[in-house]
N, C-alpha and C. Protein backbone atom coordinates (compact mmCIF):
# COMPACT_ATOMS: atom_id res chain seq x y z
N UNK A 1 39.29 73.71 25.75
CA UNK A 1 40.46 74.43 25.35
C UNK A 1 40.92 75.25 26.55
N UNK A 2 42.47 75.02 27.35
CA UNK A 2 42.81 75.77 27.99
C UNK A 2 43.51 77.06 27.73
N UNK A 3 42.85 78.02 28.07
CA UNK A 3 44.04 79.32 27.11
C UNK A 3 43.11 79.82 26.54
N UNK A 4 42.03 79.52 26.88
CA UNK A 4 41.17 80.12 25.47
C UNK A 4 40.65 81.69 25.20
N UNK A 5 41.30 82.29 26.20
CA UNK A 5 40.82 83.39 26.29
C UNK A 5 41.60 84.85 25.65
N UNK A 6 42.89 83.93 24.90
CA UNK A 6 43.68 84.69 24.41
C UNK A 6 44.62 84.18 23.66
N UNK A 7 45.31 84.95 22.49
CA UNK A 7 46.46 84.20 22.07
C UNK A 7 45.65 83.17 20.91
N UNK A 8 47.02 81.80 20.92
CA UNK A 8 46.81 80.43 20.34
C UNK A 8 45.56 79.91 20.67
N UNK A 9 45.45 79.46 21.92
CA UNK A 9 44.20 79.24 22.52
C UNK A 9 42.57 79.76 21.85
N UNK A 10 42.81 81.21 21.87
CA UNK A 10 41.22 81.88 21.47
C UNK A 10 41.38 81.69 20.09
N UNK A 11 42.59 81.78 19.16
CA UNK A 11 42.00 81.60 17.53
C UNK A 11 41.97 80.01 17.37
N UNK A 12 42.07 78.91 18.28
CA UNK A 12 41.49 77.90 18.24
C UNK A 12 39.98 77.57 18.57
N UNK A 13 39.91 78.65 19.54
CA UNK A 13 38.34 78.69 19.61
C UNK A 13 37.31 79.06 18.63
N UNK A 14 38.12 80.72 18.04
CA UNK A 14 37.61 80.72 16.75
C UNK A 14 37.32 79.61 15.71
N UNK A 15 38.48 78.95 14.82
CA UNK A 15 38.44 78.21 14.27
C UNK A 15 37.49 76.91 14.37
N UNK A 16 37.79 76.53 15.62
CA UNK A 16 36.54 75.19 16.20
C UNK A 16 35.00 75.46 15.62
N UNK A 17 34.30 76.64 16.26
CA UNK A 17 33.10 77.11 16.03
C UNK A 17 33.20 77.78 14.90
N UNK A 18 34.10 78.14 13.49
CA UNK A 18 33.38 78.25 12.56
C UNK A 18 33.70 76.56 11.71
N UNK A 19 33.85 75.66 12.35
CA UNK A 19 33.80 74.49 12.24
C UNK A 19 32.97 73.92 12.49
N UNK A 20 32.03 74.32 13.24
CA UNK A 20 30.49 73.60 13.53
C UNK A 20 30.75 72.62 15.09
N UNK A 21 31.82 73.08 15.55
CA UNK A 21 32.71 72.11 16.98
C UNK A 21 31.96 72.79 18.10
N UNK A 22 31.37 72.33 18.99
CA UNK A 22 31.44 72.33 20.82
C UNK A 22 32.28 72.82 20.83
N UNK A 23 32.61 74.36 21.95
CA UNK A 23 33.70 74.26 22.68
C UNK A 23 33.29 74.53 24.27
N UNK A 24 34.31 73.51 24.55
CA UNK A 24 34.37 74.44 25.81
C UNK A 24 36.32 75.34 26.38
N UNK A 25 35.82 76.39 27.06
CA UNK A 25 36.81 77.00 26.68
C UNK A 25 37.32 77.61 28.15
N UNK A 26 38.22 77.66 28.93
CA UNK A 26 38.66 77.70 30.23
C UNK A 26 40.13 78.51 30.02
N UNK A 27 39.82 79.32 31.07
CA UNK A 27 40.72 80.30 31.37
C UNK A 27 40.63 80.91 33.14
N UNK A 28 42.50 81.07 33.07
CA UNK A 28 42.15 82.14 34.68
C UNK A 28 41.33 83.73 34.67
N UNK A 29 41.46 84.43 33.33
CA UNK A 29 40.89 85.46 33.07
C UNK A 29 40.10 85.61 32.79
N UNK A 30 39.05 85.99 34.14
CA UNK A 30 37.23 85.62 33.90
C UNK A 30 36.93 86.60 33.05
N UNK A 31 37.41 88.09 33.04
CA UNK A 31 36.69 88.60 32.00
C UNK A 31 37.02 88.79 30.83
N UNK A 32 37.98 87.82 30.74
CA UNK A 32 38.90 88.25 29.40
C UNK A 32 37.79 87.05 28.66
N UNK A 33 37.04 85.95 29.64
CA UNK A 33 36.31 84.85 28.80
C UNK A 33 34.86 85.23 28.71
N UNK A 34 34.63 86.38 29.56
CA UNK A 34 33.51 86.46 29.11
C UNK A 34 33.20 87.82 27.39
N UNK A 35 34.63 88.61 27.36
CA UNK A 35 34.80 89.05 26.48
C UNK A 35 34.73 88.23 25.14
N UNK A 36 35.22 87.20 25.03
CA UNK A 36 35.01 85.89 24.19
C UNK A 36 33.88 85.68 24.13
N UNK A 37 33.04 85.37 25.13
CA UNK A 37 31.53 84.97 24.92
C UNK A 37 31.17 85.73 24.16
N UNK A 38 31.30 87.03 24.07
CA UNK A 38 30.19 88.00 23.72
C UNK A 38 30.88 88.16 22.24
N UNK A 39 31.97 88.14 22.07
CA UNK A 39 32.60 88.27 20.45
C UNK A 39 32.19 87.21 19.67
N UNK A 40 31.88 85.92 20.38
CA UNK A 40 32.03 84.64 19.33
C UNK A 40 30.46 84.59 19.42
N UNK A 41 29.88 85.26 20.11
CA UNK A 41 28.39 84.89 19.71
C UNK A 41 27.65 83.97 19.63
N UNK A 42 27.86 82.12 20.08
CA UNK A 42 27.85 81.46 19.61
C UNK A 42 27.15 80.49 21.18
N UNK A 43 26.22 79.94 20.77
CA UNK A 43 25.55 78.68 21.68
C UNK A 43 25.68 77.54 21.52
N UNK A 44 27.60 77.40 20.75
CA UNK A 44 27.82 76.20 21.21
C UNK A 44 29.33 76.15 21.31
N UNK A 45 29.36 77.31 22.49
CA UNK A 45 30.67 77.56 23.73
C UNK A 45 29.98 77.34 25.06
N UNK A 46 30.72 77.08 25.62
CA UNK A 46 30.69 77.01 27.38
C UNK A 46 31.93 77.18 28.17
N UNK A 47 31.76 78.47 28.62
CA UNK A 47 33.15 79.03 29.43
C UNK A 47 33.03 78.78 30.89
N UNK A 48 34.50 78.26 30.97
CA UNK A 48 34.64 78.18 32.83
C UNK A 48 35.40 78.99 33.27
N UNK A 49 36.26 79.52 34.36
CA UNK A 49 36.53 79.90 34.63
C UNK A 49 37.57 79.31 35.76
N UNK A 50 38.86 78.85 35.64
CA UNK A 50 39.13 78.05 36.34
C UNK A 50 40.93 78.16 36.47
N UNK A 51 41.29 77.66 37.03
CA UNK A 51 42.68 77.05 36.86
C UNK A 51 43.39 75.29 36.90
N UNK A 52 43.72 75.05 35.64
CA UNK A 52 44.22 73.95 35.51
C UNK A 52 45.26 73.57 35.77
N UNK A 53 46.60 74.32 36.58
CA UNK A 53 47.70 73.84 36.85
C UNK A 53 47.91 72.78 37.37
N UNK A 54 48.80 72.46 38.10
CA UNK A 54 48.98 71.83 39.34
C UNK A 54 49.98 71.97 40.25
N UNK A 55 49.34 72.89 41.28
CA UNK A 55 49.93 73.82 42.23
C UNK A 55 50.42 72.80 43.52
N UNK A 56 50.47 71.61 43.66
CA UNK A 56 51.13 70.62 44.58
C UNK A 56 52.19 70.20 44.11
């Protein structure tokens, strides 16, 4: 999930994991994802930290 660290994005993350779903969840705002980690509680997220645009 890109975005996941806020917004549309994070209540999809929500939703996923009380779905019993993997996520993985990527955002430019490292601590806004690690704030997520620690709210969703959950060992079966995996946050990156990244940017997906495409800046070319």
């Amino acid at each position: 999930m890109t975005g996941a660290a806020s917004g549309i994005g994070k209540e999809v993350v929500r939703h996923s994991l009380q779905n019993n779903a993997t996520v993985i969840g990527c955002d430019l705002n490292g601590s806004a994802l690690e704030d997520l980690n620690v709210e969703m509680a959950s060992d079966k997220m995996y946050i990156y930290n990244l940017n997906v645009s495409n800046s070319g």
